[in-house]
PDB file of N, CA and C in Angstrom:
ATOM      1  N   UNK A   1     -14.235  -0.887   6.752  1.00  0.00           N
ATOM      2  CA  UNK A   1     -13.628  -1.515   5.593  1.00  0.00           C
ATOM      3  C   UNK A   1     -14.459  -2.722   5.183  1.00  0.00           C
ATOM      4  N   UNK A   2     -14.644  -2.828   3.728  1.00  0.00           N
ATOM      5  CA  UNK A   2     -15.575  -4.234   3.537  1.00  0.00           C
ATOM      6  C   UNK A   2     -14.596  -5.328   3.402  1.00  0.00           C
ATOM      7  N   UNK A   3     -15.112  -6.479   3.588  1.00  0.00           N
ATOM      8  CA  UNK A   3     -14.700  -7.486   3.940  1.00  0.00           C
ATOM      9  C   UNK A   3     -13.840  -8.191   1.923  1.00  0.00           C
ATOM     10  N   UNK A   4     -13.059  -8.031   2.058  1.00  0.00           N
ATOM     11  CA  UNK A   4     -11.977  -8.049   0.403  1.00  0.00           C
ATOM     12  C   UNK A   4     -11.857  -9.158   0.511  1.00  0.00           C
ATOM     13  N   UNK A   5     -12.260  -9.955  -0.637  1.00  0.00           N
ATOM     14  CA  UNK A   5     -12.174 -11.741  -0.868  1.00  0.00           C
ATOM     15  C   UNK A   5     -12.105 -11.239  -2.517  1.00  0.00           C
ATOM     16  N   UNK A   6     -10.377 -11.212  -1.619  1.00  0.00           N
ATOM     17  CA  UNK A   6      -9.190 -11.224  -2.576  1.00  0.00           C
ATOM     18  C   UNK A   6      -7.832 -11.547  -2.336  1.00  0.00           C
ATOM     19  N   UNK A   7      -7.174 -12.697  -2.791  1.00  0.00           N
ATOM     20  CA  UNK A   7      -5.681 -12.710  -2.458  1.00  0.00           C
ATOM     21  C   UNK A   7      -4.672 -12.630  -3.717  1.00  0.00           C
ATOM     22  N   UNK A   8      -4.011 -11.439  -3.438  1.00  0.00           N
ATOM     23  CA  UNK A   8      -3.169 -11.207  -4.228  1.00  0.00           C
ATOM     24  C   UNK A   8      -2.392 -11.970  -4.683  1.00  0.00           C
ATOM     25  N   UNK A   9      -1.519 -12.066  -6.456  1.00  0.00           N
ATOM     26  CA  UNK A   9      -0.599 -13.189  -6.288  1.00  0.00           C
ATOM     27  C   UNK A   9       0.600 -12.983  -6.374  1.00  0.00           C
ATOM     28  N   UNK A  10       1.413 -14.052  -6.170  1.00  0.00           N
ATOM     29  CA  UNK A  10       2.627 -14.194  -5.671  1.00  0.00           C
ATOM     30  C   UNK A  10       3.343 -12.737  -6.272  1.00  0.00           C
ATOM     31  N   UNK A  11       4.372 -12.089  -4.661  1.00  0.00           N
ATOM     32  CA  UNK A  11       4.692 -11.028  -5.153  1.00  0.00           C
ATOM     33  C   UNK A  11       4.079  -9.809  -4.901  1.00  0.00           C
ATOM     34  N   UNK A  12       2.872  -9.659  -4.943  1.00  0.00           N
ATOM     35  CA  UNK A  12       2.322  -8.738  -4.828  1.00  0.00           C
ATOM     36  C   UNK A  12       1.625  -8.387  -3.055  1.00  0.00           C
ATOM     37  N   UNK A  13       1.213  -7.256  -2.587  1.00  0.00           N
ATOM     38  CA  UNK A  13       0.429  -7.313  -1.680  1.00  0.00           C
ATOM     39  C   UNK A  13      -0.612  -5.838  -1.720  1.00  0.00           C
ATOM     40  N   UNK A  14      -1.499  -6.443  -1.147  1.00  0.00           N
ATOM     41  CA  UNK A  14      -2.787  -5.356  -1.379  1.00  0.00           C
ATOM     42  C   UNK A  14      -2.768  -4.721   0.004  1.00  0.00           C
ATOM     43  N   UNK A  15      -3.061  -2.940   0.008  1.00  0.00           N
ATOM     44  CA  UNK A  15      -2.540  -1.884   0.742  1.00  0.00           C
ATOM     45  C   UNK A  15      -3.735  -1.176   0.196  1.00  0.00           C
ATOM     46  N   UNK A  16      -4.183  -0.568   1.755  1.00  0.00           N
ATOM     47  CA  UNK A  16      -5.368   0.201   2.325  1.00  0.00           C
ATOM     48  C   UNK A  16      -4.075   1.541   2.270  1.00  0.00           C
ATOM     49  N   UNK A  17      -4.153   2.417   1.481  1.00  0.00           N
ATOM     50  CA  UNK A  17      -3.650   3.793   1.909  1.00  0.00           C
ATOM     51  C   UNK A  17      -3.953   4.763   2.397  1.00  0.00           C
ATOM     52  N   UNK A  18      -3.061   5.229   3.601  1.00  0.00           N
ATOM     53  CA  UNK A  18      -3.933   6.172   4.799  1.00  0.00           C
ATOM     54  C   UNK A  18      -4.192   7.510   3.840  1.00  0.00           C
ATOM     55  N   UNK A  19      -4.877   8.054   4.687  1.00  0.00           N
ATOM     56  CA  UNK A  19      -4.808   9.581   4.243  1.00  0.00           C
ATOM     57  C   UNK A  19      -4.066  10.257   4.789  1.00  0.00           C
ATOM     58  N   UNK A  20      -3.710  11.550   3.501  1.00  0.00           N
ATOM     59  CA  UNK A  20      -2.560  12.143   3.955  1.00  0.00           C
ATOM     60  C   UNK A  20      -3.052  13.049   5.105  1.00  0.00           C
ATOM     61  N   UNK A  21      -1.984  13.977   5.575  1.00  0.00           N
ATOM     62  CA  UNK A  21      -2.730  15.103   6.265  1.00  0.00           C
ATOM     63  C   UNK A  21      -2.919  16.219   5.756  1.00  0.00           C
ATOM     64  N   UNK A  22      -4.477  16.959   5.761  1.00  0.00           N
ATOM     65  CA  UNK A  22      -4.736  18.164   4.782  1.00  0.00           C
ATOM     66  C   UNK A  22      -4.561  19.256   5.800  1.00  0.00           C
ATOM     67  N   UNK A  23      -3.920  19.250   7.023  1.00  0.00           N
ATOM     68  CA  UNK A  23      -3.329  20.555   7.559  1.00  0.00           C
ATOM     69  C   UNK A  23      -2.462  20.292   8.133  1.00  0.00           C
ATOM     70  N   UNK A  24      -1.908  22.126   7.536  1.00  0.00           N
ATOM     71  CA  UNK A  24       0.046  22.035   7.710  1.00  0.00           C
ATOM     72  C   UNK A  24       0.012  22.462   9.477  1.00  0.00           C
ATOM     73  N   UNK A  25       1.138  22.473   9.876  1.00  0.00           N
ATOM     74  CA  UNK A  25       1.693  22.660  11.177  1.00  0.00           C
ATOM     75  C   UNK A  25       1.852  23.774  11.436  1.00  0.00           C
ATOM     76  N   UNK A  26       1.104  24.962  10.769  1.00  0.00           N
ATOM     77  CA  UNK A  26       0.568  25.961  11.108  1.00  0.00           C
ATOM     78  C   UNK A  26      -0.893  26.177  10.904  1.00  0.00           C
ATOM     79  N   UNK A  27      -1.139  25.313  10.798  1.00  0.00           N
ATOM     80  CA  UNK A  27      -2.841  25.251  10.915  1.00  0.00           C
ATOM     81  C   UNK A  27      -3.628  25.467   9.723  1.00  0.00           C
ATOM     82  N   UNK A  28      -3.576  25.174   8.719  1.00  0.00           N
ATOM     83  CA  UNK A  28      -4.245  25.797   7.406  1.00  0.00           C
ATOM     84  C   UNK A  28      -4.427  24.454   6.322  1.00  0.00           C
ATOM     85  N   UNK A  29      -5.735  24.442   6.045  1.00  0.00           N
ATOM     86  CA  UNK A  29      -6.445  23.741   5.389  1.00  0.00           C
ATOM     87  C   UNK A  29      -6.381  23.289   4.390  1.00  0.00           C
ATOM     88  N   UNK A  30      -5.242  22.105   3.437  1.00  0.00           N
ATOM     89  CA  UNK A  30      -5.095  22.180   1.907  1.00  0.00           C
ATOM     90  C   UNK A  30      -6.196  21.943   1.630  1.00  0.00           C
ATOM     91  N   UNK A  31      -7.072  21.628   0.438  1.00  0.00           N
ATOM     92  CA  UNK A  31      -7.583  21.325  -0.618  1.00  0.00           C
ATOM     93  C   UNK A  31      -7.372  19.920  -1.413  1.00  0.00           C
ATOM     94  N   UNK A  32      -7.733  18.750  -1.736  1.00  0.00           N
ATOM     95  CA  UNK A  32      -7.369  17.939  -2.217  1.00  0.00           C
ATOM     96  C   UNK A  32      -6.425  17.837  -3.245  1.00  0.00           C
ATOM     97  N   UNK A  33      -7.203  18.627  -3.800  1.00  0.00           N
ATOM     98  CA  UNK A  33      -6.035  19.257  -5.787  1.00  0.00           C
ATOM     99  C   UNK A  33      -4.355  19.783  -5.153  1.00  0.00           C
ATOM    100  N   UNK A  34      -4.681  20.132  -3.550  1.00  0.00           N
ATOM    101  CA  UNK A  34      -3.276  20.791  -3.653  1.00  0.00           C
ATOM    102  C   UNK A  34      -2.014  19.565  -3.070  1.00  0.00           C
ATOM    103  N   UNK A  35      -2.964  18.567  -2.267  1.00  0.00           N
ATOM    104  CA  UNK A  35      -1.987  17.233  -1.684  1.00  0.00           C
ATOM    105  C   UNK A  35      -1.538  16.262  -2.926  1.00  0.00           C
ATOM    106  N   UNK A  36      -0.237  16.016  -2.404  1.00  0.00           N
ATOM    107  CA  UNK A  36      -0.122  14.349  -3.270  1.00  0.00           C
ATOM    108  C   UNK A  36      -1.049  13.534  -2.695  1.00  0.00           C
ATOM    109  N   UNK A  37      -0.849  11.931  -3.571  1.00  0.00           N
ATOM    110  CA  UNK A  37      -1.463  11.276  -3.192  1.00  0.00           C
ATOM    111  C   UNK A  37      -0.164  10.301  -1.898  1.00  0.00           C
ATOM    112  N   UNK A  38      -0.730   9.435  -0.541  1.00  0.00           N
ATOM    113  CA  UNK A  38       0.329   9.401   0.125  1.00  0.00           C
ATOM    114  C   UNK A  38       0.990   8.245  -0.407  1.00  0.00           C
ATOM    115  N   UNK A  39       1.925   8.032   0.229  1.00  0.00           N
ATOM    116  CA  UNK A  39       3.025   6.938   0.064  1.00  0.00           C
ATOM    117  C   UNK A  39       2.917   6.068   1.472  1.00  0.00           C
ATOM    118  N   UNK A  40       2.246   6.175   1.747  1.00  0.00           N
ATOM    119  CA  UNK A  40       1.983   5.209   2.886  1.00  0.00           C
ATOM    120  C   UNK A  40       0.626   4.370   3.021  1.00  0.00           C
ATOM    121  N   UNK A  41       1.452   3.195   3.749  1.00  0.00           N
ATOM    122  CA  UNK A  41      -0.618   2.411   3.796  1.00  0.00           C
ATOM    123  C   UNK A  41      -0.480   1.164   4.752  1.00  0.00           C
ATOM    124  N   UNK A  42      -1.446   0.649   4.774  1.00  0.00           N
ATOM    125  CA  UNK A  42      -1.542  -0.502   6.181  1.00  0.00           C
ATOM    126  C   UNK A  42      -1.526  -1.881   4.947  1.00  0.00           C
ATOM    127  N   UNK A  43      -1.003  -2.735   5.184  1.00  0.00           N
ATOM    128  CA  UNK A  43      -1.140  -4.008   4.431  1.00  0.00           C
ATOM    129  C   UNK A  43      -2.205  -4.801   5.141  1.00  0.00           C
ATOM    130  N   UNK A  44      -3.435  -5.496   3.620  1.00  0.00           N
ATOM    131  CA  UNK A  44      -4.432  -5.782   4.098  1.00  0.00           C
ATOM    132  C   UNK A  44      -4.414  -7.325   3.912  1.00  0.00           C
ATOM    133  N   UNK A  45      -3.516  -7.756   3.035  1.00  0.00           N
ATOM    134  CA  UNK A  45      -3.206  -9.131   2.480  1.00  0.00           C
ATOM    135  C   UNK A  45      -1.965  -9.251   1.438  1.00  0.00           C
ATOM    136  N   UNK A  46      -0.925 -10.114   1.462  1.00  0.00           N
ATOM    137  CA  UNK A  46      -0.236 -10.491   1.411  1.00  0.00           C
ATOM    138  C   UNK A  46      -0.174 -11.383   0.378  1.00  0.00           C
ATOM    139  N   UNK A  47       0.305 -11.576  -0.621  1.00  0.00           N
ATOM    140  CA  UNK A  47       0.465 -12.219  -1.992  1.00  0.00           C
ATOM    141  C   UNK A  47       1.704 -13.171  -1.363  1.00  0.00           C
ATOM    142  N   UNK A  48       1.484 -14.470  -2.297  1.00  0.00           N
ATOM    143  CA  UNK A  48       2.629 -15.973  -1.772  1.00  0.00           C
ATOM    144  C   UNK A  48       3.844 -15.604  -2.070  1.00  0.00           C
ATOM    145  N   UNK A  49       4.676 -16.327  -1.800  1.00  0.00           N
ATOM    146  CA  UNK A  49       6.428 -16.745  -2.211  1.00  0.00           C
ATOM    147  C   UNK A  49       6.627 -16.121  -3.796  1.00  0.00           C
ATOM    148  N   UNK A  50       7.400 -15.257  -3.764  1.00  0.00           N
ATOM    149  CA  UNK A  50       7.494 -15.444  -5.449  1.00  0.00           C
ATOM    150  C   UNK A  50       8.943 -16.141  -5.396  1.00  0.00           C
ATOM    151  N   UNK A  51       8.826 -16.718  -6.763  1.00  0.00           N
ATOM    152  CA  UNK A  51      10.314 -17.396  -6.914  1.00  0.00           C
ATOM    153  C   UNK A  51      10.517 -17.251  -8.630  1.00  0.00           C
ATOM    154  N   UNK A  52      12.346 -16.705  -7.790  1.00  0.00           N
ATOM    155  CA  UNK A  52      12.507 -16.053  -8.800  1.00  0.00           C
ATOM    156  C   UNK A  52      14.033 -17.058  -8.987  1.00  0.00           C
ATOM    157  N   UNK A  53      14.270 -17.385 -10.134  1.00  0.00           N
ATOM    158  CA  UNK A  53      15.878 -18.360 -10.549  1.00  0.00           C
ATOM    159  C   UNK A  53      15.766 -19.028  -9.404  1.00  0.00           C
ATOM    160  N   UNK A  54      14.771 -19.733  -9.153  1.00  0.00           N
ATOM    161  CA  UNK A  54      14.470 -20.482  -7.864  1.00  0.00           C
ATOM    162  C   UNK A  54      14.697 -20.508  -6.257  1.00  0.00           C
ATOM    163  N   UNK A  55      14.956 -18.902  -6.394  1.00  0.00           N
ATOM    164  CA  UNK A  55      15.156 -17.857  -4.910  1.00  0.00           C
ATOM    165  C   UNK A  55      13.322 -18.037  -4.613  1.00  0.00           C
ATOM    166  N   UNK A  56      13.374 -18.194  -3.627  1.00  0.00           N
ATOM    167  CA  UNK A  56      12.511 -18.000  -2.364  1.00  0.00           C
ATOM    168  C   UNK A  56      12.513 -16.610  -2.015  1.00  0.00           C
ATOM    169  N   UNK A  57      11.433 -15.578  -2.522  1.00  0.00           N
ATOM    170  CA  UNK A  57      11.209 -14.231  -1.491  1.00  0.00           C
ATOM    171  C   UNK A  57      10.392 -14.034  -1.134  1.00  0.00           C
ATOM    172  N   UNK A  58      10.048 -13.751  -0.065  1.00  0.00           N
ATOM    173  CA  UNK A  58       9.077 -13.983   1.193  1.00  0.00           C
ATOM    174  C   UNK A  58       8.436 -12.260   1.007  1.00  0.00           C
ATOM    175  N   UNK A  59       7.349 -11.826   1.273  1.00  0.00           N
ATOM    176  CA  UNK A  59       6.631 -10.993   1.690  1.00  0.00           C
ATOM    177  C   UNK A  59       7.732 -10.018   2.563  1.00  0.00           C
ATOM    178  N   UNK A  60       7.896  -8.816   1.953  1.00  0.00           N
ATOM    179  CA  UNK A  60       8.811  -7.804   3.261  1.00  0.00           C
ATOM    180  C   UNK A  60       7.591  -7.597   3.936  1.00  0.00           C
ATOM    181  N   UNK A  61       6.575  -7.457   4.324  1.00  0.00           N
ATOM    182  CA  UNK A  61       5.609  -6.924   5.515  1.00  0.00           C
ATOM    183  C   UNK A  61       4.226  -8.093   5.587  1.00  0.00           C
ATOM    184  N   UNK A  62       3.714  -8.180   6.786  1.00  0.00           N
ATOM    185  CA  UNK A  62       2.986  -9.115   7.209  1.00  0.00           C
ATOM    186  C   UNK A  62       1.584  -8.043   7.245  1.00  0.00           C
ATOM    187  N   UNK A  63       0.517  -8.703   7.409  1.00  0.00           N
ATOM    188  CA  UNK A  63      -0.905  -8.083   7.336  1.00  0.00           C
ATOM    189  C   UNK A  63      -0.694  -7.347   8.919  1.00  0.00           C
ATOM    190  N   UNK A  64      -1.228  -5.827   8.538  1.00  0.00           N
ATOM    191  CA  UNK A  64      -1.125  -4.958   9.539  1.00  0.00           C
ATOM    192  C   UNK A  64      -0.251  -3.932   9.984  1.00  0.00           C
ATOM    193  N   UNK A  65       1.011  -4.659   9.178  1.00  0.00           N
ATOM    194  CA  UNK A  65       2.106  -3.284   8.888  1.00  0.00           C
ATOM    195  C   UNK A  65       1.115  -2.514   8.372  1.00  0.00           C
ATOM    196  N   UNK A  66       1.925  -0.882   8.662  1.00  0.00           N
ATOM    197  CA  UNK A  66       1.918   0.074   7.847  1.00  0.00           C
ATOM    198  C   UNK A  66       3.363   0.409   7.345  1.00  0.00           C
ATOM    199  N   UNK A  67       3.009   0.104   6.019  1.00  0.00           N
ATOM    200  CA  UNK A  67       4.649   0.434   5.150  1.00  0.00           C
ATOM    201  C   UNK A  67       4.745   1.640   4.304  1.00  0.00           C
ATOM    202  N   UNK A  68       5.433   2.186   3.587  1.00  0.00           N
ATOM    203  CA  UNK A  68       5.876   3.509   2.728  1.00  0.00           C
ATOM    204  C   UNK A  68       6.460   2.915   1.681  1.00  0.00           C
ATOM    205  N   UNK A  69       5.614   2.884   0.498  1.00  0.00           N
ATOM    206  CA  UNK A  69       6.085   2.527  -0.896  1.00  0.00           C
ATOM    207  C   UNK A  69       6.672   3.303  -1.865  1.00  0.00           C
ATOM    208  N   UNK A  70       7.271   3.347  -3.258  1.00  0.00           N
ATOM    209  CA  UNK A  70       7.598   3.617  -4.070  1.00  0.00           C
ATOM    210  C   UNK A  70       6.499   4.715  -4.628  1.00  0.00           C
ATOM    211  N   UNK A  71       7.014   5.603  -4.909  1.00  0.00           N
ATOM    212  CA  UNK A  71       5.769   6.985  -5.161  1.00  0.00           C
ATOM    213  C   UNK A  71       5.411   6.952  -6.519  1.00  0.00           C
ATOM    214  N   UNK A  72       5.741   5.869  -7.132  1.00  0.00           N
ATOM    215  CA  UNK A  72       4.937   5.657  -8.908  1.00  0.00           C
ATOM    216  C   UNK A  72       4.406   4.227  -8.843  1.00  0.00           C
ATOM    217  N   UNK A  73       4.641   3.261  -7.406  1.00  0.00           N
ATOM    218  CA  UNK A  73       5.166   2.175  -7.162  1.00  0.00           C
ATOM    219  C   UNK A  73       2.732   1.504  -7.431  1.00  0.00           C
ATOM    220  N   UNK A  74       3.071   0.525  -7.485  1.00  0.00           N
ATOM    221  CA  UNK A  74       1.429   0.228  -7.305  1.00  0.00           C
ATOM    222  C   UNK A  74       0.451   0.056  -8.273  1.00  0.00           C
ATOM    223  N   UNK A  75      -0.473  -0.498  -8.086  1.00  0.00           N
ATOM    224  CA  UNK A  75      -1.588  -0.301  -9.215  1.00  0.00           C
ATOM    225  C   UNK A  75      -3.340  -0.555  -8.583  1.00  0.00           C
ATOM    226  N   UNK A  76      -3.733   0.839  -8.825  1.00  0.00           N
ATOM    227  CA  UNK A  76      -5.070   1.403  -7.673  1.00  0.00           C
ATOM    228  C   UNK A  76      -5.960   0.458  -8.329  1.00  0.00           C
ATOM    229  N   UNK A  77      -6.792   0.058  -7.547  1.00  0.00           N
ATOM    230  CA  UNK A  77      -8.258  -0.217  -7.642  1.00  0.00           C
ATOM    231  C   UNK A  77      -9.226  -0.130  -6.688  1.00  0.00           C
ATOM    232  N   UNK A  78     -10.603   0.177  -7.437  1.00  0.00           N
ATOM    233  CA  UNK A  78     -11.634   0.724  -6.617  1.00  0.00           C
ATOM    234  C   UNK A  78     -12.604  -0.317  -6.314  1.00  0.00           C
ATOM    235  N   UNK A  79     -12.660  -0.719  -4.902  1.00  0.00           N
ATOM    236  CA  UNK A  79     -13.692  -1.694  -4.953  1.00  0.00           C
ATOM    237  C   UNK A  79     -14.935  -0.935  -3.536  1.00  0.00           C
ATOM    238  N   UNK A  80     -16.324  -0.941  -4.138  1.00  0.00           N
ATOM    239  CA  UNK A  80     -17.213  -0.761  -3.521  1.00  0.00           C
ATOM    240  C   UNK A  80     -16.859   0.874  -2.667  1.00  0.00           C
ATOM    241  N   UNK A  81     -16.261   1.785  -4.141  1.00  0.00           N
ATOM    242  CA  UNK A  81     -15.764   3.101  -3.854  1.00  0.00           C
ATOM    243  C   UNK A  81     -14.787   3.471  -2.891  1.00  0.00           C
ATOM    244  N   UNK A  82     -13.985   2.549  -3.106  1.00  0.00           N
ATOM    245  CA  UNK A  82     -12.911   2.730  -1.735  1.00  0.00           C
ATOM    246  C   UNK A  82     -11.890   1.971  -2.625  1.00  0.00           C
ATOM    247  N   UNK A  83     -10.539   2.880  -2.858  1.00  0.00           N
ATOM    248  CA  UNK A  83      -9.253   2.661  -3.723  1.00  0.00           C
ATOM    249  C   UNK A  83      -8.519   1.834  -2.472  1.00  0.00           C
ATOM    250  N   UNK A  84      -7.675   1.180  -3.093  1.00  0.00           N
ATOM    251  CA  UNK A  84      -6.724   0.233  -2.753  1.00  0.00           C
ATOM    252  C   UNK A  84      -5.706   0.402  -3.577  1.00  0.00           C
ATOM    253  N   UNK A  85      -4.394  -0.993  -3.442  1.00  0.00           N
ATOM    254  CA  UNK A  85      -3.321  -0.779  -4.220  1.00  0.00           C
ATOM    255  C   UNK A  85      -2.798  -1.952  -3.754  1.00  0.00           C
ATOM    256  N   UNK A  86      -2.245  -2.524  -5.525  1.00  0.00           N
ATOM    257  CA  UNK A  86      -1.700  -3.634  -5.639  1.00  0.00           C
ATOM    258  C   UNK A  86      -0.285  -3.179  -5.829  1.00  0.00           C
ATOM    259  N   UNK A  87       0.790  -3.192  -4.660  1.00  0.00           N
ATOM    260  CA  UNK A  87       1.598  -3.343  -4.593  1.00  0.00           C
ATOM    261  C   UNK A  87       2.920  -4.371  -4.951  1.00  0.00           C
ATOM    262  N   UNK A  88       3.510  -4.235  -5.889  1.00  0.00           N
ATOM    263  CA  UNK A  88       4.936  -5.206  -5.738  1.00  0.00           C
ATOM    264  C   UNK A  88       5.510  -5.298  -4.621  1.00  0.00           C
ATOM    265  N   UNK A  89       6.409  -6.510  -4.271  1.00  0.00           N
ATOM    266  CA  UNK A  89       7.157  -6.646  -3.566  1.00  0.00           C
ATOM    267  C   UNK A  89       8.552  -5.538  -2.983  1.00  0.00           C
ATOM    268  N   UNK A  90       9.157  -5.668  -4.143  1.00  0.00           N
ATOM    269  CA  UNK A  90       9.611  -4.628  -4.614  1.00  0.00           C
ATOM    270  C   UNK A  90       9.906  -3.176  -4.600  1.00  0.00           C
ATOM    271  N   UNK A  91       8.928  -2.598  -4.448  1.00  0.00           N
ATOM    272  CA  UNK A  91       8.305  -1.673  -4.380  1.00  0.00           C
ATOM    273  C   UNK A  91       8.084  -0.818  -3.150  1.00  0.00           C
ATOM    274  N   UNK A  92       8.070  -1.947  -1.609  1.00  0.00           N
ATOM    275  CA  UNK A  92       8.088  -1.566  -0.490  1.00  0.00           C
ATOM    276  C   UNK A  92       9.602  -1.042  -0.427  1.00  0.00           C
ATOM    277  N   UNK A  93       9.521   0.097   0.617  1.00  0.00           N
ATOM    278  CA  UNK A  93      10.851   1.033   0.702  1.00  0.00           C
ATOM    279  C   UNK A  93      11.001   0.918   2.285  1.00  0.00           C
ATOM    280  N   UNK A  94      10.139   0.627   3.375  1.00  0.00           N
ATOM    281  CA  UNK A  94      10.462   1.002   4.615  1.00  0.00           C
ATOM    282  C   UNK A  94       8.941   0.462   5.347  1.00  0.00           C
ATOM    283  N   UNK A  95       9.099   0.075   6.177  1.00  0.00           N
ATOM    284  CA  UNK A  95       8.141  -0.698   7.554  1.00  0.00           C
ATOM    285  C   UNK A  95       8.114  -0.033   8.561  1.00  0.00           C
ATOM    286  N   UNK A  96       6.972   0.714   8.762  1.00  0.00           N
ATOM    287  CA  UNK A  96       7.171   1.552  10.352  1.00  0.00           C
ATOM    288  C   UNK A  96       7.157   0.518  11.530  1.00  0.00           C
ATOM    289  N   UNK A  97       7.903   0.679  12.584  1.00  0.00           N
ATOM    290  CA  UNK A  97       8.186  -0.278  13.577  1.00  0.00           C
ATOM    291  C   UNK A  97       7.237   0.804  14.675  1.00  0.00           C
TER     292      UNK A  97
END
C-alpha cells in the first residue's frame, strides 16, 4: 500500500476495500464482470468529530477495523492505480470484532 498523505474531513473516513472472493464453495472461478463490487474494507484513516446541532460524533471505527458499509454508500478514488473510498460516517453498517 503507498503511503496516503491524506486526512479525510470531518465525518468522513477513507477505506482500503478487500477483495471479494472470485470462487464459490464449490470451487469455480467467477470472472470480474460476474462479482459485485464488496461491501467490506479495512479503515485506513479516520476523518475528525463532526458536529452536528452541536452533537459531538465520534468516528464508529478506528484505523484498522475492517467494517461493512452501505452498498451505494462511498465515493471511490484512484490514487497511484489503487481505488479507495471516502466513506461517510453514516454509512458504516457493522465492525467485524
Amino acid at each position: 500500500m503507498p503511503k496516503l498523505k491524506l486526512k479525510p474531513t470531518a465525518g468522513y473516513l477513507l477505506i482500503e476495500p478487500l477483495e471479494k472472493e472470485v470462487k464459490t464453495a464449490s470451487g469455480i472461478y467467477l470472472p470480474d464482470t460476474a462479482s459485485e463490487k464488496p461491501q467490506k474494507g479495512k479503515v485506513l484513516v479516520t476523518g475528525g468529530v463532526l458536529l452536528q446541532d452541536g452533537q459531538k460524533i465520534a468516528s464508529p471505527a478506528k484505523v484498522g477495523d475492517v467494517v461493512i458499509y452501505k452498498k451505494w454508500g462511498g465515493n471511490e478514488v484512484k490514487i497511484e492505480g489503487k481505488e479507495y473510498l471516502f466513506v461517510k460516517f453514516e454509512d458504516i453498517l457493522a465492525i467485524e470484532a
